[in-house]
C-alpha atoms as a PDB file:
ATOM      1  CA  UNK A   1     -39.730  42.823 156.113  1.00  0.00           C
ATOM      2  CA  UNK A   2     -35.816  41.809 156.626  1.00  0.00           C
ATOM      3  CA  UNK A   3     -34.532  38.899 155.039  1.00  0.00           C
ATOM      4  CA  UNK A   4     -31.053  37.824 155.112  1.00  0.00           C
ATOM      5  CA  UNK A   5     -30.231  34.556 153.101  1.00  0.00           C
ATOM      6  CA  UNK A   6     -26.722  32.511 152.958  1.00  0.00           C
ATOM      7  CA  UNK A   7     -24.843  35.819 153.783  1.00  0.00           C
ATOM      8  CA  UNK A   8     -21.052  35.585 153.689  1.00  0.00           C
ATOM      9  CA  UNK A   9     -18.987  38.389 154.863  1.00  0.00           C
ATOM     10  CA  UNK A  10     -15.018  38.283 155.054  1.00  0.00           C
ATOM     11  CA  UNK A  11     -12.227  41.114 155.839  1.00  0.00           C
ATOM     12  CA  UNK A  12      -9.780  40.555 153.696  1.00  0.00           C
ATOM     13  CA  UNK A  13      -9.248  36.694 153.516  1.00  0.00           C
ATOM     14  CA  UNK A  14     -10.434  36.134 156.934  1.00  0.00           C
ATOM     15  CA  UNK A  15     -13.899  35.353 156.982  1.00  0.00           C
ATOM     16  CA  UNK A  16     -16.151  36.472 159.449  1.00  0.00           C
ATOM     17  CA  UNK A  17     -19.883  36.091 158.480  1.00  0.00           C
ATOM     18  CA  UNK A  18     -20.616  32.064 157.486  1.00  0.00           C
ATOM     19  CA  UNK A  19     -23.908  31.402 155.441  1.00  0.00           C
ATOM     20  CA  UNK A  20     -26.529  33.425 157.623  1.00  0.00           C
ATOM     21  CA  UNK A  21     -29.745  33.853 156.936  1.00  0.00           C
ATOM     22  CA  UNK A  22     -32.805  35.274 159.211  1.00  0.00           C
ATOM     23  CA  UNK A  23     -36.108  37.010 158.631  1.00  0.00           C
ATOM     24  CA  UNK A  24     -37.191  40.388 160.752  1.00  0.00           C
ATOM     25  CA  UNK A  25     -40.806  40.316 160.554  1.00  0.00           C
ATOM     26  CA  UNK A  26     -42.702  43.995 160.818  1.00  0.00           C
ATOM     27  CA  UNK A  27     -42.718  45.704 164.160  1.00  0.00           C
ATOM     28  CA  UNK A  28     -40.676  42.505 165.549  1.00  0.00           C
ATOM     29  CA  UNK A  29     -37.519  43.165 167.876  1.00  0.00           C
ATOM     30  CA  UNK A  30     -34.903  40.859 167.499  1.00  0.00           C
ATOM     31  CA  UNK A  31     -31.868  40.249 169.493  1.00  0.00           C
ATOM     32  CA  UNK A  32     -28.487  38.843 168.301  1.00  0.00           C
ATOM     33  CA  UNK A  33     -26.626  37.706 171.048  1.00  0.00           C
ATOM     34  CA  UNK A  34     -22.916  36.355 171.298  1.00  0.00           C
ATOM     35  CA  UNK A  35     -18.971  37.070 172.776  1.00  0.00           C
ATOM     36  CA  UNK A  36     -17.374  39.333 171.429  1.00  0.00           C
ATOM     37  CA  UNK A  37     -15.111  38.513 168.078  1.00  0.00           C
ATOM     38  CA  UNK A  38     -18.257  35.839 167.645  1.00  0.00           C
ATOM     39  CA  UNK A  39     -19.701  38.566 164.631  1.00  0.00           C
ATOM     40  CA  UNK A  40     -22.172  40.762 166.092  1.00  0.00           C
ATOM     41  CA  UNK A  41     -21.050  44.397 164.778  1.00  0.00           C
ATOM     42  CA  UNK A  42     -19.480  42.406 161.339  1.00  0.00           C
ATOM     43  CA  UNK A  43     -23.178  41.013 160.330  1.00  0.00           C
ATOM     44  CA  UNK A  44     -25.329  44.403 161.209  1.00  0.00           C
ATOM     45  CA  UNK A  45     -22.110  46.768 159.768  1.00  0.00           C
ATOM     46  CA  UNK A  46     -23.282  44.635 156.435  1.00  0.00           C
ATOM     47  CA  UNK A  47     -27.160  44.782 156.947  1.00  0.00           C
ATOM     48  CA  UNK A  48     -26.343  48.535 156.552  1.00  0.00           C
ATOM     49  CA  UNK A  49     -23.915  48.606 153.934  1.00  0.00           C
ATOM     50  CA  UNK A  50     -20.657  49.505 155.960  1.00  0.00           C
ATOM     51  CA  UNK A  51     -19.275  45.772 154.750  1.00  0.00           C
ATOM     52  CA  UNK A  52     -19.967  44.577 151.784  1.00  0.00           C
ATOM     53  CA  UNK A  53     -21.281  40.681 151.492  1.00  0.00           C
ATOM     54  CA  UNK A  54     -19.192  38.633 149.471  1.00  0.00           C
ATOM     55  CA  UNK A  55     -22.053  35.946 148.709  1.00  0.00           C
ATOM     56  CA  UNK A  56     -25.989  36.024 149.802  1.00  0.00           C
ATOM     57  CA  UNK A  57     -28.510  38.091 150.057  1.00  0.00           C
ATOM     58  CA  UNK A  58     -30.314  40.926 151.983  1.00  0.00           C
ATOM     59  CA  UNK A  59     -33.412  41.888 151.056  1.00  0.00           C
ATOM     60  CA  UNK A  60     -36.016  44.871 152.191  1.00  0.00           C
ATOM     61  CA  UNK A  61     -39.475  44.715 151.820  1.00  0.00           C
ATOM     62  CA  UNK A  62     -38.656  42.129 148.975  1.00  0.00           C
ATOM     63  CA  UNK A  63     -36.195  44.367 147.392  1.00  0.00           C
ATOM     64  CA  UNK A  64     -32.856  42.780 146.937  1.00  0.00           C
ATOM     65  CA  UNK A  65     -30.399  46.177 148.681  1.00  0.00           C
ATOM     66  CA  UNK A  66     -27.442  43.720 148.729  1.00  0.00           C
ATOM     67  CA  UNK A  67     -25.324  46.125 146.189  1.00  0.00           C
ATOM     68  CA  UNK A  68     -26.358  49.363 147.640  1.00  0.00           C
ATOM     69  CA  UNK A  69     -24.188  51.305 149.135  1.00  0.00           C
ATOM     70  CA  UNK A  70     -25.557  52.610 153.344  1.00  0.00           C
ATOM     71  CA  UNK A  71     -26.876  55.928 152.090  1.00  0.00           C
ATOM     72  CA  UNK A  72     -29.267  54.194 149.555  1.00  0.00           C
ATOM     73  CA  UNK A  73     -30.518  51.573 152.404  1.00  0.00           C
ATOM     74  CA  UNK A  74     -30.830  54.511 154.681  1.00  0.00           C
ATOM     75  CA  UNK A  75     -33.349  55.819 151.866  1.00  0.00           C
ATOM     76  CA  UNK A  76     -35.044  52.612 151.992  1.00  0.00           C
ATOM     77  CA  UNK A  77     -35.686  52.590 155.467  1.00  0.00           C
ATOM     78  CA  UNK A  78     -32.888  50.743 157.408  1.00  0.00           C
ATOM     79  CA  UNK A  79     -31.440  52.861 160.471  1.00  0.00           C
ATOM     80  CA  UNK A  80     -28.322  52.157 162.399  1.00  0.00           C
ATOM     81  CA  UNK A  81     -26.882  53.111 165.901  1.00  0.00           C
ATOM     82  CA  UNK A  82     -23.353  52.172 166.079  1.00  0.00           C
ATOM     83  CA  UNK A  83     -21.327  50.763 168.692  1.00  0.00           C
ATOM     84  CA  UNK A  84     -19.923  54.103 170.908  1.00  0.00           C
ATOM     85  CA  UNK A  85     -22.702  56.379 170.229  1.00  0.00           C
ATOM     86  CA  UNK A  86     -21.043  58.286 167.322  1.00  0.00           C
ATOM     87  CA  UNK A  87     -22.441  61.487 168.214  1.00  0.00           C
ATOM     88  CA  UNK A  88     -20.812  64.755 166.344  1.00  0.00           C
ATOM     89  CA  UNK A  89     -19.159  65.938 169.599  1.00  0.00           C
ATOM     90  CA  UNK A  90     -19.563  69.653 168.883  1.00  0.00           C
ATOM     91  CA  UNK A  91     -22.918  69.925 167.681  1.00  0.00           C
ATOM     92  CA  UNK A  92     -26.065  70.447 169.568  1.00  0.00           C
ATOM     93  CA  UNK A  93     -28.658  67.844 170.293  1.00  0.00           C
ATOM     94  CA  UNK A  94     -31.038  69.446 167.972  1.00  0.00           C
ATOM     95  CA  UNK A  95     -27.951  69.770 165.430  1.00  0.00           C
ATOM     96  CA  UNK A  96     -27.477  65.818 166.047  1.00  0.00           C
ATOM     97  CA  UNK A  97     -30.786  64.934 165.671  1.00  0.00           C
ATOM     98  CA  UNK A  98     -31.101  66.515 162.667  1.00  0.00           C
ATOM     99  CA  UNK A  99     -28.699  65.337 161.173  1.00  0.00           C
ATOM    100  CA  UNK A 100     -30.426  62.467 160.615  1.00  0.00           C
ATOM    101  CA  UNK A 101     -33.177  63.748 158.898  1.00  0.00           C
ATOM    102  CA  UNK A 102     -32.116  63.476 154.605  1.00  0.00           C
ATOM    103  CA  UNK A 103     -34.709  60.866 154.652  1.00  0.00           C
ATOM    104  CA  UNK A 104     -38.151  61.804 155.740  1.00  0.00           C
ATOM    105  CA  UNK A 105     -37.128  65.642 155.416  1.00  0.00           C
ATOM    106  CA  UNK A 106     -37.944  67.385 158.695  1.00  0.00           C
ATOM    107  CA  UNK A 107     -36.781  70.268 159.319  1.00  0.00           C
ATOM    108  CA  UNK A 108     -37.572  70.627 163.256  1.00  0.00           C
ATOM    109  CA  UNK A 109     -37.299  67.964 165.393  1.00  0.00           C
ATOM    110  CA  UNK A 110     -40.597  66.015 165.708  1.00  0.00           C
ATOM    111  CA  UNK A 111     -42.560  66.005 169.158  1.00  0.00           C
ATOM    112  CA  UNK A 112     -42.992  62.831 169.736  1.00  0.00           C
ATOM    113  CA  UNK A 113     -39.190  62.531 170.213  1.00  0.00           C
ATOM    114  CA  UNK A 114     -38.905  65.024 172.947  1.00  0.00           C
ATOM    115  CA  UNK A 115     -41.988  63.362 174.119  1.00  0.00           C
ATOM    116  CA  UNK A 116     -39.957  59.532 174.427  1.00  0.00           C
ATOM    117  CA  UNK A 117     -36.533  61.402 175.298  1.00  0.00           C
ATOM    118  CA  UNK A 118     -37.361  64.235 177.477  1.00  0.00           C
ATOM    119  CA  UNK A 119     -33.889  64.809 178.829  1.00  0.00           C
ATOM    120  CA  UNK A 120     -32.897  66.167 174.782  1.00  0.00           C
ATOM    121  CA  UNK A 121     -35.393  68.721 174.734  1.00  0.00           C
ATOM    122  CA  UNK A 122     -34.056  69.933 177.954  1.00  0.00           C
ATOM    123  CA  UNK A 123     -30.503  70.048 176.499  1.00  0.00           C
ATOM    124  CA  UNK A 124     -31.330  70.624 173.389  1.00  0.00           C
ATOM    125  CA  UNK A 125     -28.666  73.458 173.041  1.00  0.00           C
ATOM    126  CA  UNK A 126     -25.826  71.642 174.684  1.00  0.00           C
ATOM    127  CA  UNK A 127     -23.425  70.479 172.870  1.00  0.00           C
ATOM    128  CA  UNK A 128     -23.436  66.455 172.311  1.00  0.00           C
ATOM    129  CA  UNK A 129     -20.168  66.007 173.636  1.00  0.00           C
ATOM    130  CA  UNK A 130     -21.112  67.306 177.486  1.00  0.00           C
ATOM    131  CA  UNK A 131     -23.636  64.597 177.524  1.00  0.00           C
ATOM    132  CA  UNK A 132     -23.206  61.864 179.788  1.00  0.00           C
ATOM    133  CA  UNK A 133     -22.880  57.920 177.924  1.00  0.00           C
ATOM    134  CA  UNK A 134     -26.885  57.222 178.637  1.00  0.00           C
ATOM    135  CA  UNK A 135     -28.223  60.929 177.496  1.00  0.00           C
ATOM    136  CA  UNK A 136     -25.320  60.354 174.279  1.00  0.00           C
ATOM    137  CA  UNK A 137     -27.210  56.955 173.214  1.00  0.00           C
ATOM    138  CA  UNK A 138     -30.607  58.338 173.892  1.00  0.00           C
ATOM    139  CA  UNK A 139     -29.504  61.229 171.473  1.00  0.00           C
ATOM    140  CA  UNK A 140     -28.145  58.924 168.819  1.00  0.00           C
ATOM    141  CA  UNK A 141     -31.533  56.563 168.801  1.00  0.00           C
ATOM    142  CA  UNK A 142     -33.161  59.986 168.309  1.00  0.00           C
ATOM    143  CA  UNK A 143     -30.941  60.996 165.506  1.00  0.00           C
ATOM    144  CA  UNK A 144     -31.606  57.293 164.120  1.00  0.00           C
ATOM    145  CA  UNK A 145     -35.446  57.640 164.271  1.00  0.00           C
ATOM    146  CA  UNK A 146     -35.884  61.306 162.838  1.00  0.00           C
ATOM    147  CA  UNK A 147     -35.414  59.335 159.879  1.00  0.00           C
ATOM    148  CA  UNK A 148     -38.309  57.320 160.186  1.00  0.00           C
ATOM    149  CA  UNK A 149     -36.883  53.881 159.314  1.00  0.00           C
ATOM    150  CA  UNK A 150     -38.770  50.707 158.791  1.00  0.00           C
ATOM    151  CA  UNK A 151     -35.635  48.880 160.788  1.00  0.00           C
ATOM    152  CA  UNK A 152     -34.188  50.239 163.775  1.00  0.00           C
ATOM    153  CA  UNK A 153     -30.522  48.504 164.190  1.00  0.00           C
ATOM    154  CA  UNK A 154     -28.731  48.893 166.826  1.00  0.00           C
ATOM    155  CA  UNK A 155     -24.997  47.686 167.790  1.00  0.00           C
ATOM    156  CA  UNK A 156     -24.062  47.169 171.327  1.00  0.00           C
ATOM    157  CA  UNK A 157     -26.534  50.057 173.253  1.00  0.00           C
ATOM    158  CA  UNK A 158     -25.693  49.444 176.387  1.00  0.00           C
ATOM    159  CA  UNK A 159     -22.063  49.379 176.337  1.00  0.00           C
ATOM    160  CA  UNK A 160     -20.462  52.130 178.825  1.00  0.00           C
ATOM    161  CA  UNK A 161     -24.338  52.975 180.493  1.00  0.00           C
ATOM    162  CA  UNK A 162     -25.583  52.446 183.921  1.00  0.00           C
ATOM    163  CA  UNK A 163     -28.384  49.540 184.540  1.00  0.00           C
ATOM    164  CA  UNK A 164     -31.143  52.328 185.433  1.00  0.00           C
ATOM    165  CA  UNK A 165     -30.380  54.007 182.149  1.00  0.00           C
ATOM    166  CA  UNK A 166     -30.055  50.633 180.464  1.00  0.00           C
ATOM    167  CA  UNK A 167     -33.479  49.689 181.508  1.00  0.00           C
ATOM    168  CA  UNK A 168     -35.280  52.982 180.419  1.00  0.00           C
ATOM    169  CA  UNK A 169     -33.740  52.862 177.381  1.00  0.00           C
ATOM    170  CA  UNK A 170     -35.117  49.312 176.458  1.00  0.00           C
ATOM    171  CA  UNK A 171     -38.817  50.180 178.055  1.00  0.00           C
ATOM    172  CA  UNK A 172     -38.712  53.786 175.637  1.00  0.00           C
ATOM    173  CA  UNK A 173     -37.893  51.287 172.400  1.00  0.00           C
ATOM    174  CA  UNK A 174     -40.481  48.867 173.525  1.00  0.00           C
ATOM    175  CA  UNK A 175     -43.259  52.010 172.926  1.00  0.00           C
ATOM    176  CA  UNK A 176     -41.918  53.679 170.046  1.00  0.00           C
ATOM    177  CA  UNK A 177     -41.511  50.800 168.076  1.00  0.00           C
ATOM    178  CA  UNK A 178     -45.810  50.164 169.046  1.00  0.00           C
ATOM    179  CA  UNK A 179     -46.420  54.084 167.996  1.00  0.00           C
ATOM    180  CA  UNK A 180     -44.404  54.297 165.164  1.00  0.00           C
ATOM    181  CA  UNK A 181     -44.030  50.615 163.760  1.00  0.00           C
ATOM    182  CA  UNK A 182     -40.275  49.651 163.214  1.00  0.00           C
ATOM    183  CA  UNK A 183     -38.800  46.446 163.862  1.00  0.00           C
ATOM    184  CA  UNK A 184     -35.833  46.176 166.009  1.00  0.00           C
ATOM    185  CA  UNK A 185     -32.689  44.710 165.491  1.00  0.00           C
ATOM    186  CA  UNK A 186     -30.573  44.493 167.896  1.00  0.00           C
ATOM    187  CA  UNK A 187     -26.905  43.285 169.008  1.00  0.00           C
ATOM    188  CA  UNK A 188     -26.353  42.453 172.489  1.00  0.00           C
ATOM    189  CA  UNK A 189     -24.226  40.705 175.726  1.00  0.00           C
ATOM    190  CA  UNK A 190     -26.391  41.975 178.492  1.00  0.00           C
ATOM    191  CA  UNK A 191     -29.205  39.404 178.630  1.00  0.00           C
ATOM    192  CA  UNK A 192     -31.244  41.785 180.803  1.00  0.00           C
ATOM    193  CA  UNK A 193     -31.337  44.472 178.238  1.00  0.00           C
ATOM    194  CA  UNK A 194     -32.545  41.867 175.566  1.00  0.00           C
ATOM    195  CA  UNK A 195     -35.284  40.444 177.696  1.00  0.00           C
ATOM    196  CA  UNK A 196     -36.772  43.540 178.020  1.00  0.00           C
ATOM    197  CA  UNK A 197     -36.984  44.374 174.536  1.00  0.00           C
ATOM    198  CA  UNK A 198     -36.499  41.410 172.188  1.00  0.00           C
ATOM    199  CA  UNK A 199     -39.349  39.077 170.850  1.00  0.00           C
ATOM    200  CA  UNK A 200     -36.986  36.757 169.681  1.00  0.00           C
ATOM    201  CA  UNK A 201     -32.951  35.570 170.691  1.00  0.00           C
ATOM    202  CA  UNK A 202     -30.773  34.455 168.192  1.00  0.00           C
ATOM    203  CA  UNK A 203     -26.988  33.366 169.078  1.00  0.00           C
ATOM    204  CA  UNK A 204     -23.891  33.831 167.108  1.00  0.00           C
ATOM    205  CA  UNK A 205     -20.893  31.738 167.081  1.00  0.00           C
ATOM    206  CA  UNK A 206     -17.886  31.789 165.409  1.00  0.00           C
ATOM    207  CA  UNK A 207     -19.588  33.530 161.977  1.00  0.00           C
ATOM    208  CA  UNK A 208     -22.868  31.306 162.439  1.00  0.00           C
ATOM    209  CA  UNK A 209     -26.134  31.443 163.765  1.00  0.00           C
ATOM    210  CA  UNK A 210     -26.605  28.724 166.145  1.00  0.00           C
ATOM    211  CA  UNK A 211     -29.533  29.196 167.955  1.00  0.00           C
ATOM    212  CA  UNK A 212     -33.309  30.886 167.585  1.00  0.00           C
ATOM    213  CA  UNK A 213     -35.986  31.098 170.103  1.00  0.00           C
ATOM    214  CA  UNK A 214     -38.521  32.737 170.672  1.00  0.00           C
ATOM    215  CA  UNK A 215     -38.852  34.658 174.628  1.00  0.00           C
ATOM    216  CA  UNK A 216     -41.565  32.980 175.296  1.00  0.00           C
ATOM    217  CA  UNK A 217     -39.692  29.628 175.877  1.00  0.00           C
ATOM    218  CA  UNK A 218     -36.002  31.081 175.360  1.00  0.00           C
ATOM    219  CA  UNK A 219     -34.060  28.498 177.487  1.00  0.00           C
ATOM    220  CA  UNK A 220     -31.823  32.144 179.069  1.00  0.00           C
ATOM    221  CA  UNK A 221     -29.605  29.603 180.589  1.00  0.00           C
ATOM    222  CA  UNK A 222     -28.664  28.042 177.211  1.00  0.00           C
ATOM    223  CA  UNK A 223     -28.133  31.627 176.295  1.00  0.00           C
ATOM    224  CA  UNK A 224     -25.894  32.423 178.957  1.00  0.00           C
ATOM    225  CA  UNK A 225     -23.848  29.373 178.245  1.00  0.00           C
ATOM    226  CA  UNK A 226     -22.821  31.326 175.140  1.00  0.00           C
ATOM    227  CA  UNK A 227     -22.152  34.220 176.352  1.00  0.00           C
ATOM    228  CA  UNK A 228     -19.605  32.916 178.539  1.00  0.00           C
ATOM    229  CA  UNK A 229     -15.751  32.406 177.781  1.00  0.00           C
END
């Protein structure tokens, strides 16, 4: 599905991404886990096309997207919720949401996404910026899947939301990504949040992958050890 092979990404001369490569199979949730400044937001800001790679390879489906630019990857089914929500403030939750939709072309907001995320049909007239952080990241996963990508990435979700909220959030994913068959990617510090949702825990350290495993023996104390200063 996602491949990523010997990427290198760098701002300026300072480089950040070192020779990564991973594989997101179908319907798979993955977790990348790490401090921050270890190269979290730099590596999924380039799966998108927000960075450009300045050696590898990304590939979609088998299609090499390294050179296109985020709009064209959004066409080929990659999705992205960024760190802080990044809602349009003075629009409406159905204004937000469907904003999102160039891709698959809706015009009203599907049911099934009132059906996951309840709370944005109720407010569906509010304006985004009166939501509270949890109901503001719910509404930008929503605006993320009206699209109907084939890769769901996500950067940081639970950053500024309570546990209850965070724990909802992961169990919602967990069925949507069944019913409507993305694969998850997924940057994270909160182990919690990850073991509810990921299938599989990679680390990041200083620009490099340095650990895989999958949950079913993930060693979380190994993990924590890097998530530690």
């Amino acid at each position: 599905m996602l491949e990523v092979s010997g990427l290198d990404v760098a701002y300026g001369e300072s480089h950040v991404i070192r020779d990564v490569s991973l594989r997101v199979a179908p319907d798979e949730a993955v977790a990348i886990m790490g401090r921050n400044g270890m190269g979290k937001t730099t590596l999924l800001k380039s799966l998108i096309g927000l960075l450009p790679a300045r050696g590898g390879h990304i590939r979609l489906g088998g299609a090499d997207i390294t050179a296109l630019p985020s709009y064209q990857r959004v066409a080929r089914g990659l999705a992205f919720v960024p760190q802080g929500r990044m809602v349009f403030p003075f629009l409406t939750v159905e204004q937000n949401i469907l904003s999102g939709a160039a891709r698959s072309g809706h015009r009203t907001v599907p049911d099934y996404l009132y059906r996951f995320f309840p709370v944005l049909k109720d407010m569906k007239q509010r304006k985004a910026g009166n939501l509270s952080g949890g109901q503001q990241q719910m509404l930008a996963i929503a605006r993320a899947l009206i699209s109907e990508p084939r890769v769901l990435i996500l950067d940081e979700p639970t950053e500024g939301i309570q546990p209850s909220i965070i724990k909802e959030i992961a169990q919602t994913l967990n069925v949507l990504r069944a019913e409507r068959g993305f694969a998850v990617v997924v940057s994270e510090q909160v182990l919690s949040f990850a073991l509810d949702l990921a299938d599989r825990f990679l680390v990041i350290d200083r620009g490099r992958l340095v650990h895989d495993e999958a949950r079913a023996s993930l060693d979380q104390d190994k993990v924590r050890s890097f998530l530690t200063v």
